[in-house]
N, C-alpha and C. Protein backbone atom coordinates (compact mmCIF):
# COMPACT_ATOMS: atom_id res chain seq x y z
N UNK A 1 0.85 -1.19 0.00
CA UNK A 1 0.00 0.00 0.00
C UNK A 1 0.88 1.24 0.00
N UNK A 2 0.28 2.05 -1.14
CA UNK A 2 1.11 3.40 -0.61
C UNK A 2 0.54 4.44 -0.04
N UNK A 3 0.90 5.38 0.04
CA UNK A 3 0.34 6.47 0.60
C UNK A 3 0.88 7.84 0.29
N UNK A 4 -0.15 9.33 0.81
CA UNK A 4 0.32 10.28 -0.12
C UNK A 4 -0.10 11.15 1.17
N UNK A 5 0.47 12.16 1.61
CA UNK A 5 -0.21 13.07 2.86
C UNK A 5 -1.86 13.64 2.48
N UNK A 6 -2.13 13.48 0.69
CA UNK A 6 -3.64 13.92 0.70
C UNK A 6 -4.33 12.17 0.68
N UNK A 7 -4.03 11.69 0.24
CA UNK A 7 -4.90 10.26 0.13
C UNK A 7 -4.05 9.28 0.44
N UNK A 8 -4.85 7.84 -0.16
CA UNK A 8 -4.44 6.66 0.34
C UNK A 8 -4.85 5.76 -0.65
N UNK A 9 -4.42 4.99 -1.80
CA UNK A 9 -5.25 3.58 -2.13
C UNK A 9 -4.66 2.84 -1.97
N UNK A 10 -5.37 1.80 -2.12
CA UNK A 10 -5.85 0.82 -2.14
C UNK A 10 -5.38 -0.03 -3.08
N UNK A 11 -4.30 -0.80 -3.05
CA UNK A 11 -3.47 -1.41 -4.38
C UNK A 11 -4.06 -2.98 -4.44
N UNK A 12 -4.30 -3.69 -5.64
CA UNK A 12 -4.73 -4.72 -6.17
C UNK A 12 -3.98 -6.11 -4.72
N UNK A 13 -4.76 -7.25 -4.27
CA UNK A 13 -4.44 -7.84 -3.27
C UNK A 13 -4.93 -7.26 -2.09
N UNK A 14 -5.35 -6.41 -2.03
CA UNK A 14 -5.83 -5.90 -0.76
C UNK A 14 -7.43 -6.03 -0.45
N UNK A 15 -7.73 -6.13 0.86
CA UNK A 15 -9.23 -6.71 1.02
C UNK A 15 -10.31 -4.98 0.08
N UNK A 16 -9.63 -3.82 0.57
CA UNK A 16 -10.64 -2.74 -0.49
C UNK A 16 -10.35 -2.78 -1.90
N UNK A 17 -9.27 -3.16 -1.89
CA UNK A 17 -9.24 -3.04 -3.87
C UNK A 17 -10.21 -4.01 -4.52
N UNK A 18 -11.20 -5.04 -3.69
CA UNK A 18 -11.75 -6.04 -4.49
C UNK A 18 -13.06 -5.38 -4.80
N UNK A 19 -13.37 -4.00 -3.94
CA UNK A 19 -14.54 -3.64 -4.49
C UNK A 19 -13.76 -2.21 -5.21
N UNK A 20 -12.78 -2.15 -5.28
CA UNK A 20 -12.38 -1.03 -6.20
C UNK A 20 -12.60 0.26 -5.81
N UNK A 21 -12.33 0.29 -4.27
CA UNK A 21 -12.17 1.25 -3.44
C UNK A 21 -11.54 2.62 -3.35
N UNK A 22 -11.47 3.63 -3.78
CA UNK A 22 -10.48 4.62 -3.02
C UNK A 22 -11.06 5.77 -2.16
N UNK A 23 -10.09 5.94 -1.28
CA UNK A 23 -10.59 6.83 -0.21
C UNK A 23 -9.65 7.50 0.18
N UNK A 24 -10.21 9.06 0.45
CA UNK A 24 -9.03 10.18 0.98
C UNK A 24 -8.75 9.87 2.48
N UNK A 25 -7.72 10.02 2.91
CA UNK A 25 -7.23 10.41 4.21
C UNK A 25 -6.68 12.20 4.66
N UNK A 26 -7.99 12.47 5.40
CA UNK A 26 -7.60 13.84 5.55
C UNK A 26 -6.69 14.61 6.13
N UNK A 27 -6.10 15.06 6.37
CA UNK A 27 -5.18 15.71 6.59
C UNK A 27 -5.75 16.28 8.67
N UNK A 28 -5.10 16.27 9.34
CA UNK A 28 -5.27 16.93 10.69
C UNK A 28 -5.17 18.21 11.23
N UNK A 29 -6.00 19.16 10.70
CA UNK A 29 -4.57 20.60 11.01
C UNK A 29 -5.06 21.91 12.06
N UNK A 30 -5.04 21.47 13.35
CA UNK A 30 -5.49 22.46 14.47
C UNK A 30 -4.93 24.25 14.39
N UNK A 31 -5.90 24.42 14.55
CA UNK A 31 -5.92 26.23 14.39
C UNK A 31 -6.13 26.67 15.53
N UNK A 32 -4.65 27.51 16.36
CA UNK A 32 -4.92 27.84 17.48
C UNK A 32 -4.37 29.50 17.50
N UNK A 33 -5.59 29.79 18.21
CA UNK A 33 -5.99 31.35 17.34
C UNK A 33 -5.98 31.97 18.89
N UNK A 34 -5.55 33.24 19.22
CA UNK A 34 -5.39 33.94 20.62
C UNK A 34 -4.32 35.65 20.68
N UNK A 35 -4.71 36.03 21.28
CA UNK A 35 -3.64 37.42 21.13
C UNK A 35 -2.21 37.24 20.73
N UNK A 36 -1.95 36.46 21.98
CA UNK A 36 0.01 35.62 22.06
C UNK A 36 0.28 37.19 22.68
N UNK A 37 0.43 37.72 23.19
CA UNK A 37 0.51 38.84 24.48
C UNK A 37 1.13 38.87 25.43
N UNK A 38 2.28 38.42 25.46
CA UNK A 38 2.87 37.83 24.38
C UNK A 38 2.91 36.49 24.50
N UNK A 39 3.08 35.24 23.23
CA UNK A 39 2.81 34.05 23.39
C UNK A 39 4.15 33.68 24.86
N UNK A 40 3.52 32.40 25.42
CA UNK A 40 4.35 31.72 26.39
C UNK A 40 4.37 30.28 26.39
N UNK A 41 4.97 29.29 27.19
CA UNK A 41 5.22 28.62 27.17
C UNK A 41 4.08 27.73 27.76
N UNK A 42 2.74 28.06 28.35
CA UNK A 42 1.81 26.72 28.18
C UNK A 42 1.34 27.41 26.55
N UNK A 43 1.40 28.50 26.22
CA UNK A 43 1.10 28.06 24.94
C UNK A 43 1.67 26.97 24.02
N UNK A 44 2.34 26.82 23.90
CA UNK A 44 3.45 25.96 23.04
C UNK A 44 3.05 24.51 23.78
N UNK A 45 3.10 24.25 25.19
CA UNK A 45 3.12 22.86 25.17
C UNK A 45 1.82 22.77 25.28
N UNK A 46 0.66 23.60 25.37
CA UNK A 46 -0.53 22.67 25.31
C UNK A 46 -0.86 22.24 23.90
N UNK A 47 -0.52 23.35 22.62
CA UNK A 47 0.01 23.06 21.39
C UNK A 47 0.36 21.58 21.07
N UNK A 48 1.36 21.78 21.91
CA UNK A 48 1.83 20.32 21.51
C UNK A 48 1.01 18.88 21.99
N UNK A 49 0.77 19.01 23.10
CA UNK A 49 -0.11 18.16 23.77
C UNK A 49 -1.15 17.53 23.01
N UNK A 50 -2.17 19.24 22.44
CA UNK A 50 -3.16 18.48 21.34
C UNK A 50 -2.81 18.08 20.40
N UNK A 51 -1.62 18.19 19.78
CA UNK A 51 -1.17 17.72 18.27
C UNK A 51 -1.23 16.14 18.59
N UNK A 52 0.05 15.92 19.59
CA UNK A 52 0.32 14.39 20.11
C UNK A 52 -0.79 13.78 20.28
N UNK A 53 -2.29 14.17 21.18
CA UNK A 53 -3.24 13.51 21.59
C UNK A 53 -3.99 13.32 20.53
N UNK A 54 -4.18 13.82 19.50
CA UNK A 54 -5.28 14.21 18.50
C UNK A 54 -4.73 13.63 17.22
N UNK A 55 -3.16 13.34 17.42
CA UNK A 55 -2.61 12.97 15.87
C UNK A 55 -2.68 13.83 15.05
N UNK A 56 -2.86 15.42 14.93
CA UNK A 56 -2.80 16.49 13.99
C UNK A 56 -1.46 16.29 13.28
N UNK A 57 -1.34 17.09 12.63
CA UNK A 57 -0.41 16.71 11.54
C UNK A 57 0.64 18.15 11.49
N UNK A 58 -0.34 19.10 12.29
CA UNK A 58 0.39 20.42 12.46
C UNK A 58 -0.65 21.54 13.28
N UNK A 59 -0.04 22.32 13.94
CA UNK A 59 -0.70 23.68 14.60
C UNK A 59 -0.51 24.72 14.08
N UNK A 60 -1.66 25.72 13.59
CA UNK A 60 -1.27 26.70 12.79
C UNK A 60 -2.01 27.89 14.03
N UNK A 61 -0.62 28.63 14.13
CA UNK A 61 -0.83 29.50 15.32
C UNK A 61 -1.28 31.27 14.49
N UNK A 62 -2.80 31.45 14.96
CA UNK A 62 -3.37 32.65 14.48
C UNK A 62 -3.42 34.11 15.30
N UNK A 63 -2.40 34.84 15.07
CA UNK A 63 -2.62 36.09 16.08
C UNK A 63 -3.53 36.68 15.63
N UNK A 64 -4.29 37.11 16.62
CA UNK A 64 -5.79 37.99 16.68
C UNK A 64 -5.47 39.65 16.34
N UNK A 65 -5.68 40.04 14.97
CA UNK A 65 -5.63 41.77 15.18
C UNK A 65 -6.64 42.47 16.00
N UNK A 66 -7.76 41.96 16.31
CA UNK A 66 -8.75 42.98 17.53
C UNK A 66 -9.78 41.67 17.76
N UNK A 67 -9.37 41.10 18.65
CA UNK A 67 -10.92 40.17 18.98
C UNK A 67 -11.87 40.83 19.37
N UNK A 68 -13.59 40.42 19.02
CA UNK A 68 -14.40 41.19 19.17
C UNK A 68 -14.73 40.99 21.07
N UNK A 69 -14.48 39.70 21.75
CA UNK A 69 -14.51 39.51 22.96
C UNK A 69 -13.89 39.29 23.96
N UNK A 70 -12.29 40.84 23.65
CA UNK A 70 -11.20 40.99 24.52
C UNK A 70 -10.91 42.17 24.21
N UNK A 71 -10.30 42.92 24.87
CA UNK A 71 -10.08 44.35 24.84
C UNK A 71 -8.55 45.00 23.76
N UNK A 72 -8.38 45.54 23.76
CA UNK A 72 -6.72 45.50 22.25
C UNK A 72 -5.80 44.55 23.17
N UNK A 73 -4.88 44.50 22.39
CA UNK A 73 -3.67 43.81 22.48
C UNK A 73 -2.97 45.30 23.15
N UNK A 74 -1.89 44.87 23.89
CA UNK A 74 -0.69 45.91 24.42
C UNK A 74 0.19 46.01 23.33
N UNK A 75 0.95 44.79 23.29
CA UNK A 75 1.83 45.28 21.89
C UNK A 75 1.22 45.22 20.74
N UNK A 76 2.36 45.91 19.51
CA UNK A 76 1.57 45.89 18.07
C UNK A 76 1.41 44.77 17.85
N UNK A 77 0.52 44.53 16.77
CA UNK A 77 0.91 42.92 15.75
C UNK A 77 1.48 42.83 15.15
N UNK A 78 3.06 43.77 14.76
CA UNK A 78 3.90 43.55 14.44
C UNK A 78 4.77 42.28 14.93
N UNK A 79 4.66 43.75 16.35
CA UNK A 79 5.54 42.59 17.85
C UNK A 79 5.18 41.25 17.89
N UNK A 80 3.59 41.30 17.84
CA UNK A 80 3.22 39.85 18.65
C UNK A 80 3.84 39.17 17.58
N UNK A 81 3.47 39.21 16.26
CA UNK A 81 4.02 38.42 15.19
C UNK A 81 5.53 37.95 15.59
N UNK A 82 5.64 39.12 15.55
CA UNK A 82 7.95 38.02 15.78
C UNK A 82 7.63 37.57 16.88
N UNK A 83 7.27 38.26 17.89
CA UNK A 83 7.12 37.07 19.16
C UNK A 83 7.07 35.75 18.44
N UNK A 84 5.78 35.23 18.06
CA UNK A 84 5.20 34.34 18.10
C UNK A 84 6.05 33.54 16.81
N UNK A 85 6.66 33.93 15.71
CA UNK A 85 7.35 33.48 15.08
C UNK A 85 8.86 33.01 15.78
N UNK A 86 9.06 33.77 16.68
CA UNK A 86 10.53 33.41 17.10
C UNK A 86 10.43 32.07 18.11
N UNK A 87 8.86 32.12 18.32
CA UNK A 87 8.79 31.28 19.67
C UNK A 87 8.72 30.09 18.76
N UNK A 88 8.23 29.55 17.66
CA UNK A 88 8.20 28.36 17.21
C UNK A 88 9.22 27.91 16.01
N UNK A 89 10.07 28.53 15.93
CA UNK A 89 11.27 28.86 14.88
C UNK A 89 11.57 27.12 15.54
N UNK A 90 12.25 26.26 14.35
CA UNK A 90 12.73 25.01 14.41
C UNK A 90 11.47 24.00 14.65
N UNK A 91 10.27 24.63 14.98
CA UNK A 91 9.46 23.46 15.51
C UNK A 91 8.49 22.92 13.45
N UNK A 92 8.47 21.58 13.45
CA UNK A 92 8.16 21.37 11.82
C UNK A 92 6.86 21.42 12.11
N UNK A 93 6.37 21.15 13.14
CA UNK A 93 5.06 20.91 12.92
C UNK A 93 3.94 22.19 13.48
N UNK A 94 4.61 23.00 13.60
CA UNK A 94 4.54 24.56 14.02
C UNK A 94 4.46 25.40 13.21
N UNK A 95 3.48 26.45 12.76
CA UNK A 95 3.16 27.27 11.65
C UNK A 95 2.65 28.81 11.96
N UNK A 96 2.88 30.00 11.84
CA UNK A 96 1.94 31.02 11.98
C UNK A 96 1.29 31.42 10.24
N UNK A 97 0.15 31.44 10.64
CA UNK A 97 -0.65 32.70 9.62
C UNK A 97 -1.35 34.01 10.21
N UNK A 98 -0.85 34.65 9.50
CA UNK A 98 -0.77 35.77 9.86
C UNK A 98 -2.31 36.70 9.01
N UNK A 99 -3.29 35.86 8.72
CA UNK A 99 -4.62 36.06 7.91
C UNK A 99 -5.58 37.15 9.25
N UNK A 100 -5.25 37.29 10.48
CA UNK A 100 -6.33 37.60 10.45
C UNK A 100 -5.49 39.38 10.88
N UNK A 101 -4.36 39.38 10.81
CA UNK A 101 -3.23 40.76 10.69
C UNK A 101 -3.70 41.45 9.66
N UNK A 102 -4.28 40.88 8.56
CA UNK A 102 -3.99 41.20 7.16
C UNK A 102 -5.05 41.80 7.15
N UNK A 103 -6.49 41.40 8.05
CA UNK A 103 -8.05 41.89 8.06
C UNK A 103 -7.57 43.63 8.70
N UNK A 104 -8.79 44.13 8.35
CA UNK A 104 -9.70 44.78 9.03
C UNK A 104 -10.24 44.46 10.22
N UNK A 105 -10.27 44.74 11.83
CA UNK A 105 -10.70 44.26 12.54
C UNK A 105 -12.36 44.70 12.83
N UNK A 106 -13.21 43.87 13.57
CA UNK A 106 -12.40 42.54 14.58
C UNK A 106 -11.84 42.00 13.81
N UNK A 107 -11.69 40.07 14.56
CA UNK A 107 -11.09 39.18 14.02
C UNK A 107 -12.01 38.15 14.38
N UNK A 108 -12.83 37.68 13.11
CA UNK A 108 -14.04 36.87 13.47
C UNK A 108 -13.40 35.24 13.14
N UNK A 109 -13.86 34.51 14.39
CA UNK A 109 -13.37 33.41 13.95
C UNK A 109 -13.82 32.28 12.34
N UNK A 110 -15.41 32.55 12.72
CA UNK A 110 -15.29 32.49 11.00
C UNK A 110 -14.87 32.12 9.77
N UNK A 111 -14.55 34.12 9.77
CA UNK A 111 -13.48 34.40 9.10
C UNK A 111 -12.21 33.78 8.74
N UNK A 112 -11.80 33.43 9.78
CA UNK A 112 -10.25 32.78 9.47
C UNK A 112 -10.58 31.43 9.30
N UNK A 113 -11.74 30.75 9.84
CA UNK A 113 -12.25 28.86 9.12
C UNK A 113 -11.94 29.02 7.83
N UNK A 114 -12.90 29.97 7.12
CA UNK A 114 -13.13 30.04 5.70
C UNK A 114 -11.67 29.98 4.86
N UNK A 115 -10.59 30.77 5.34
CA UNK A 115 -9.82 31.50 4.94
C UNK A 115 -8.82 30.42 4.40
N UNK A 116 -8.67 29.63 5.98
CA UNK A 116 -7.53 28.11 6.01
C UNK A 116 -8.55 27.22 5.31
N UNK A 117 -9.59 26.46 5.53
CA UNK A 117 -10.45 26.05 4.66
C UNK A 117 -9.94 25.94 3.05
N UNK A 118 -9.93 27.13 2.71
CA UNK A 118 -9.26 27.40 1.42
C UNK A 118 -7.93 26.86 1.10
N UNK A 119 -7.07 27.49 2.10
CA UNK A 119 -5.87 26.87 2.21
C UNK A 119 -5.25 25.53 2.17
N UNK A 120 -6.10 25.14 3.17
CA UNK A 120 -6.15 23.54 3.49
C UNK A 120 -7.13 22.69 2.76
N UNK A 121 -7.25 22.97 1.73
CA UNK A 121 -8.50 21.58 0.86
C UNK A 121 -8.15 20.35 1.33
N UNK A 122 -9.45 20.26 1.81
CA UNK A 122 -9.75 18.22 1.91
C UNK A 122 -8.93 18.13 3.04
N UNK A 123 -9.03 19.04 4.22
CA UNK A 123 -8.56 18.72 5.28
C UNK A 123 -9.79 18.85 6.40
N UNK A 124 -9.07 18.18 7.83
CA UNK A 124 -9.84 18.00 8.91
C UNK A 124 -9.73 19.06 9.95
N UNK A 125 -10.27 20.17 9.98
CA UNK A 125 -9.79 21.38 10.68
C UNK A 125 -10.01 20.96 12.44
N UNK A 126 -9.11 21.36 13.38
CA UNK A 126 -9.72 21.25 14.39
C UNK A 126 -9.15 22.32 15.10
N UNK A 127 -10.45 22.94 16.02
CA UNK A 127 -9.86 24.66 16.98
C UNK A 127 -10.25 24.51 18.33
N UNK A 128 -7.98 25.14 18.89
CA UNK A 128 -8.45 24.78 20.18
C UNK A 128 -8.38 25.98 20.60
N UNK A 129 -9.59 26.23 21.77
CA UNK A 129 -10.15 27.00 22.21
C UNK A 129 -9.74 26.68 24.13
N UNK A 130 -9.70 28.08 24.85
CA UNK A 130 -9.95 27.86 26.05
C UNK A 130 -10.99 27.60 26.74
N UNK A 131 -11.21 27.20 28.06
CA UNK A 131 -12.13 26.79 28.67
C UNK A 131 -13.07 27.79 28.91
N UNK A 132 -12.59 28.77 29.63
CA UNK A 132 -13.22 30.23 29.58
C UNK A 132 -14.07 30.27 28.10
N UNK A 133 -13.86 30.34 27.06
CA UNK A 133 -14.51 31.04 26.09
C UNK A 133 -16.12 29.82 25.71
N UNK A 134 -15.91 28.97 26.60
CA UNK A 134 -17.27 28.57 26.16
C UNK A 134 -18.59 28.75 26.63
N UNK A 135 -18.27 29.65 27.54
CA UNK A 135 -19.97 30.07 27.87
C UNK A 135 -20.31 30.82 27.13
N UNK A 136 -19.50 31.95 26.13
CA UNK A 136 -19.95 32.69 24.97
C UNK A 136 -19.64 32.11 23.84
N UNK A 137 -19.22 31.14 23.73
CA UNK A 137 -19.48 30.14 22.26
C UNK A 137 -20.75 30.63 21.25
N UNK A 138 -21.73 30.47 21.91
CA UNK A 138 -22.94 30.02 21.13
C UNK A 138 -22.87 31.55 20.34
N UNK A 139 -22.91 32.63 20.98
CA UNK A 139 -22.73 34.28 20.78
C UNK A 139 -21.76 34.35 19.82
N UNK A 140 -20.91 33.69 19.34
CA UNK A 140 -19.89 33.98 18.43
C UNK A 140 -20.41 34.26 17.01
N UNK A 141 -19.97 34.92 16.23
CA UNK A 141 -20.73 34.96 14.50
C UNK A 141 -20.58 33.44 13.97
N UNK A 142 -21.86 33.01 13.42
CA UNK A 142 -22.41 32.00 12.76
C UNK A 142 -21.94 30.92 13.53
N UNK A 143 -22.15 30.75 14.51
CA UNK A 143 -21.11 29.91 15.63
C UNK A 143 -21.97 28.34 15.04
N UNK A 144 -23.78 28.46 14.19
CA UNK A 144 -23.93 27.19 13.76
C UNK A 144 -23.13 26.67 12.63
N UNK A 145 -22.75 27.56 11.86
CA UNK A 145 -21.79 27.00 10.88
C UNK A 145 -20.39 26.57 11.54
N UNK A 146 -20.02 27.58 12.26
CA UNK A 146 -18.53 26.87 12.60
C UNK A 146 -18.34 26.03 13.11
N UNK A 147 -19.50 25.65 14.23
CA UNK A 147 -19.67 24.41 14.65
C UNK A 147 -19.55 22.70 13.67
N UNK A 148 -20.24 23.22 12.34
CA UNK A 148 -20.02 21.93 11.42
C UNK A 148 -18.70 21.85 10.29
N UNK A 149 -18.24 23.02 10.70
CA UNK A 149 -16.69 23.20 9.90
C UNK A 149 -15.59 22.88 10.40
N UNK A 150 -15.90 22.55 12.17
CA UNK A 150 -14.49 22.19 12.79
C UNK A 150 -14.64 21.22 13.95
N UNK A 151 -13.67 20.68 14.31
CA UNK A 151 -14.35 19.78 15.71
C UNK A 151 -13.31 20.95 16.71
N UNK A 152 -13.88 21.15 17.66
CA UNK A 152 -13.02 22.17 19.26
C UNK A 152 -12.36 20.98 19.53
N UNK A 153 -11.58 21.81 20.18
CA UNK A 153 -10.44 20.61 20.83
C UNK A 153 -10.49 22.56 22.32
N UNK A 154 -10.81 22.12 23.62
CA UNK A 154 -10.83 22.63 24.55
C UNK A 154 -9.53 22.00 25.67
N UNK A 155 -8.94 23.58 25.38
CA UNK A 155 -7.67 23.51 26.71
C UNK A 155 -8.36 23.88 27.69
N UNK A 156 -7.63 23.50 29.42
CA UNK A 156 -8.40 23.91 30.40
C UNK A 156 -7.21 24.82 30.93
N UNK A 157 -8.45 26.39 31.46
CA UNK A 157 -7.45 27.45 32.04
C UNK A 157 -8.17 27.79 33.06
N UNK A 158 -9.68 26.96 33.16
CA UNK A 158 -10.21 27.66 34.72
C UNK A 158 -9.31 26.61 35.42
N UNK A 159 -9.47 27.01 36.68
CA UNK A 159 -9.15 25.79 38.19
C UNK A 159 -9.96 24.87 37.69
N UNK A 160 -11.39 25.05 38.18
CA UNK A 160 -12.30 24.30 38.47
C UNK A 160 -12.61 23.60 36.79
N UNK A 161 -12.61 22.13 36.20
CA UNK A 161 -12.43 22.07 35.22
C UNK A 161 -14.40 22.19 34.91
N UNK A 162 -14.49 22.87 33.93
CA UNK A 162 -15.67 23.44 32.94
C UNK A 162 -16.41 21.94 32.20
N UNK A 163 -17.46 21.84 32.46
CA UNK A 163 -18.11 20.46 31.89
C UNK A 163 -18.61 20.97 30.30
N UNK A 164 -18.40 19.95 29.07
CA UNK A 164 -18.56 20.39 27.82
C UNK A 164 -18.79 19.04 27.27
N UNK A 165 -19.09 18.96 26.02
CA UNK A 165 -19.22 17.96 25.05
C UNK A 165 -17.82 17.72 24.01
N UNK A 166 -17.34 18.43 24.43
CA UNK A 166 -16.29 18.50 22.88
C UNK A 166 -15.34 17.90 23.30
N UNK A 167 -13.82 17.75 22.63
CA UNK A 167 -12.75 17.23 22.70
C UNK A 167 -11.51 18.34 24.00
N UNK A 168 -10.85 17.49 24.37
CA UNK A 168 -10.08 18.04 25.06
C UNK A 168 -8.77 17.80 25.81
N UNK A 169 -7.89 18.80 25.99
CA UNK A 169 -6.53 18.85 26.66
C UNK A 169 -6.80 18.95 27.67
N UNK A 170 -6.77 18.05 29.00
CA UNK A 170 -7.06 18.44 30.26
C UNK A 170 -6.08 18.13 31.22
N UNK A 171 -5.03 19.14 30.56
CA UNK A 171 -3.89 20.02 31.69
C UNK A 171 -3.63 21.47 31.88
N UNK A 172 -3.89 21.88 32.77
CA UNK A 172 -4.12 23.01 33.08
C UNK A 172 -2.50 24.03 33.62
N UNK A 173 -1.83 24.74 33.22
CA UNK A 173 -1.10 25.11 33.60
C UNK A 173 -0.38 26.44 33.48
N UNK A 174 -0.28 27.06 34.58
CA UNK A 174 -0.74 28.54 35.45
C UNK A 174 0.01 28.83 34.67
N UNK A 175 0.45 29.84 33.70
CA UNK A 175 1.01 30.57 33.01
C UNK A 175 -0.03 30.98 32.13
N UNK A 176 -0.13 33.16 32.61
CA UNK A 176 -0.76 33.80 32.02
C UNK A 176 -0.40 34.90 31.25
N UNK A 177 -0.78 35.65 30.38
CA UNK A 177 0.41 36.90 29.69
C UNK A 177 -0.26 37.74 30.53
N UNK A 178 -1.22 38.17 31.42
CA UNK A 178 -1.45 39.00 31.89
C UNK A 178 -0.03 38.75 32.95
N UNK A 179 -0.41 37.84 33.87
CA UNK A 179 0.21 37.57 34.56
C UNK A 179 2.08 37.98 34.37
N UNK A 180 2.82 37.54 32.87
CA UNK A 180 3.89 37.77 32.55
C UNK A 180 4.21 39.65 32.30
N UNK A 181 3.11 40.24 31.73
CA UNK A 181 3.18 41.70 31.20
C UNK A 181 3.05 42.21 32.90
N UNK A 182 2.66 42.08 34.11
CA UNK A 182 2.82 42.35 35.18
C UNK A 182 3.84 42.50 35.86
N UNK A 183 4.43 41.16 35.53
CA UNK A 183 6.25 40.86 36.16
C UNK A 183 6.99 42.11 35.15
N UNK A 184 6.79 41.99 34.23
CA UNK A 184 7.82 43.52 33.32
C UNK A 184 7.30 44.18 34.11
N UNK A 185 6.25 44.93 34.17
CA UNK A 185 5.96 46.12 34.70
C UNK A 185 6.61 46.43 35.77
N UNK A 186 6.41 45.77 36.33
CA UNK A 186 7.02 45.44 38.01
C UNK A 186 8.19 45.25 38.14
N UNK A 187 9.40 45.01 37.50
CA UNK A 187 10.88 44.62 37.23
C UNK A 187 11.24 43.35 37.52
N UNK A 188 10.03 42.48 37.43
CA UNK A 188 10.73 41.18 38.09
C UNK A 188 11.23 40.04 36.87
N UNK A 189 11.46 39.04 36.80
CA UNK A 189 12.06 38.63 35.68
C UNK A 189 10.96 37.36 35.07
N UNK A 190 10.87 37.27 34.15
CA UNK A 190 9.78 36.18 33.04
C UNK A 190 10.92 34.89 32.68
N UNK A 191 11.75 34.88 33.30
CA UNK A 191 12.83 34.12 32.83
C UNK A 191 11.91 32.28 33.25
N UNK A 192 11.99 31.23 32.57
CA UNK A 192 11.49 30.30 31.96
C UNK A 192 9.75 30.55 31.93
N UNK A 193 9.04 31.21 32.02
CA UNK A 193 7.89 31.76 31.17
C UNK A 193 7.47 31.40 30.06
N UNK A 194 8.68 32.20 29.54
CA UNK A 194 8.30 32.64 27.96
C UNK A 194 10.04 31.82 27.53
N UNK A 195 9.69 31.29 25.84
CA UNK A 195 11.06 31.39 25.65
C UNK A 195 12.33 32.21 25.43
N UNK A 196 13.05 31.76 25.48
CA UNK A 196 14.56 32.88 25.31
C UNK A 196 14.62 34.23 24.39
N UNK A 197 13.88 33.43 22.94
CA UNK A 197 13.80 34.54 22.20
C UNK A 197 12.72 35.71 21.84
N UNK A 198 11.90 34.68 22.66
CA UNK A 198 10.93 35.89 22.86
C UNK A 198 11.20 36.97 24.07
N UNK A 199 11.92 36.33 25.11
CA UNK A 199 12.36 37.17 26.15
C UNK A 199 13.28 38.33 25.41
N UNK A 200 13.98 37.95 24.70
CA UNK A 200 15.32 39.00 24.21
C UNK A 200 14.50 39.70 23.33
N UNK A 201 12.82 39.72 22.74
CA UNK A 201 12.79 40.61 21.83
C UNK A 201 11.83 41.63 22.53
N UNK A 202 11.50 41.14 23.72
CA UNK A 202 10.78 41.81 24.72
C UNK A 202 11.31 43.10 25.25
N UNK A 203 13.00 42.44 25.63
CA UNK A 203 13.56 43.17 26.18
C UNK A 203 14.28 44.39 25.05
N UNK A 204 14.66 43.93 24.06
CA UNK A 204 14.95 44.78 22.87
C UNK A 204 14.30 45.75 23.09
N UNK A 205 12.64 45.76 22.18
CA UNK A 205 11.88 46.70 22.03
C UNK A 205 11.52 47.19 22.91
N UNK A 206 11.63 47.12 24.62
CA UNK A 206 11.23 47.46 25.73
C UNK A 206 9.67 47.45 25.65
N UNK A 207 8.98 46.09 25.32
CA UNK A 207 7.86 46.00 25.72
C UNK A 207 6.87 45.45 26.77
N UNK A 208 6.05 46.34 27.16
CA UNK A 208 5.21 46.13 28.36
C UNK A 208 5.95 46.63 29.90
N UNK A 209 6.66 47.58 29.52
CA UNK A 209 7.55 47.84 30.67
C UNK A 209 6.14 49.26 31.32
N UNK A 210 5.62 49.70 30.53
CA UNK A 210 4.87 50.57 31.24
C UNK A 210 3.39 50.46 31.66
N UNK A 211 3.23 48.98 31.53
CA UNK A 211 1.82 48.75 31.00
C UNK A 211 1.59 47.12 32.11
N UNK A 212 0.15 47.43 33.31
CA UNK A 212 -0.02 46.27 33.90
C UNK A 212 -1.26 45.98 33.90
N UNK A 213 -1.49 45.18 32.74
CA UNK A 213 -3.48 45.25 32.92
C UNK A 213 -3.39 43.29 33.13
């Protein structure tokens, strides 16, 4: 049998080739979409966590230019961008798109299904979402369509873990950017937080040094 990252047949001798079978194998590709404010390090390993648990094939990390149900970002989306690029530099199965930078804000989630959708033909989209954001799920734009365009894959960031139907990462672990943009403010150090190079570009541009929300 061979195989192709978009499909799969079914070669002569095999129990499907007798009915003359072929069938796609879709592709896995989680879309994990959030300010990154700057990204940190449960970002990255819960990332990873769902890839490993879920068998995705890759994480495509989406910085938010204005979510409609969070207040701005502190740094530009310039910044967050290299942040978030520097933070996954070497990783293969690690990706940013930068589609919803490119919008007009908000940044409807949607929007960016449709967008990778396109991108990704004949793939299996799946979006992981925090625990927090599902009591306003339903409130989201066309949240019935997005619902049949993607399966959730839910990280947990309350304490108390949140009861749901959907798929999920259920490790929870205390690292917040509010929490990190506080320690700058304050002079204290983010040192294993965030990674190295996001630390050094933090410190470069002197960002979040004036700013503790």
């Amino acid at each position: 049998m061979q195989s192709w990252r978009a499909g799969r047949q079914a070669w002569p001798g095999s129990r499907a080739s007798a009915a003359n079978t072929f069938f796609i194998e879709l592709q896995k590709i989680g879309i994990y979409g959030g300010t990154f404010d700057p990204v940190h390090h449960a970002h990255l390993i819960l990332a990873r966590l769902a890839l490993e648990r879920f068998a995705l094939e890759r994480i495509v990390f989406v910085p938010t230019r204005l979510s409609p149900h969070k207040n701005a970002s502190v740094a530009t989306p310039e910044a967050r961008l290299q942040m978030l690029c520097s933070a996954i530099e070497g990783e293969a199965q690690f990706e940013v798109d930068d589609c919803e930078l490119q919008r007009e804000p908000p940044s409807y989630t949607i929007d960016t299904v449709e967008k990778l959708r396109q991108k990704y033909q004949d793939a299996h989209l799946f979006l992981l979402i925090g625990d927090d954001n599902l009591a306003g799920l339903p409130s989201w734009r066309s949240f019935e369509d997005l619902r049949h365009m993607v399966t959730f894959i839910v990280l947990q960031r309350a304490f108390t873990p949140v009861a749901h139907e959907y798929l999920s990462v259920d490790r929870r672990i205390d690292i917040s950017a509010t929490e990190i943009r506080n320690r700058i403010a304050s002079g204290r150090s983010i040192q294993y937080l965030v990674p190295r190079s996001v630390e050094q570009i933090i410190r470069t541009r002197g960002l979040y040094r004036e700013v503790a929300k």
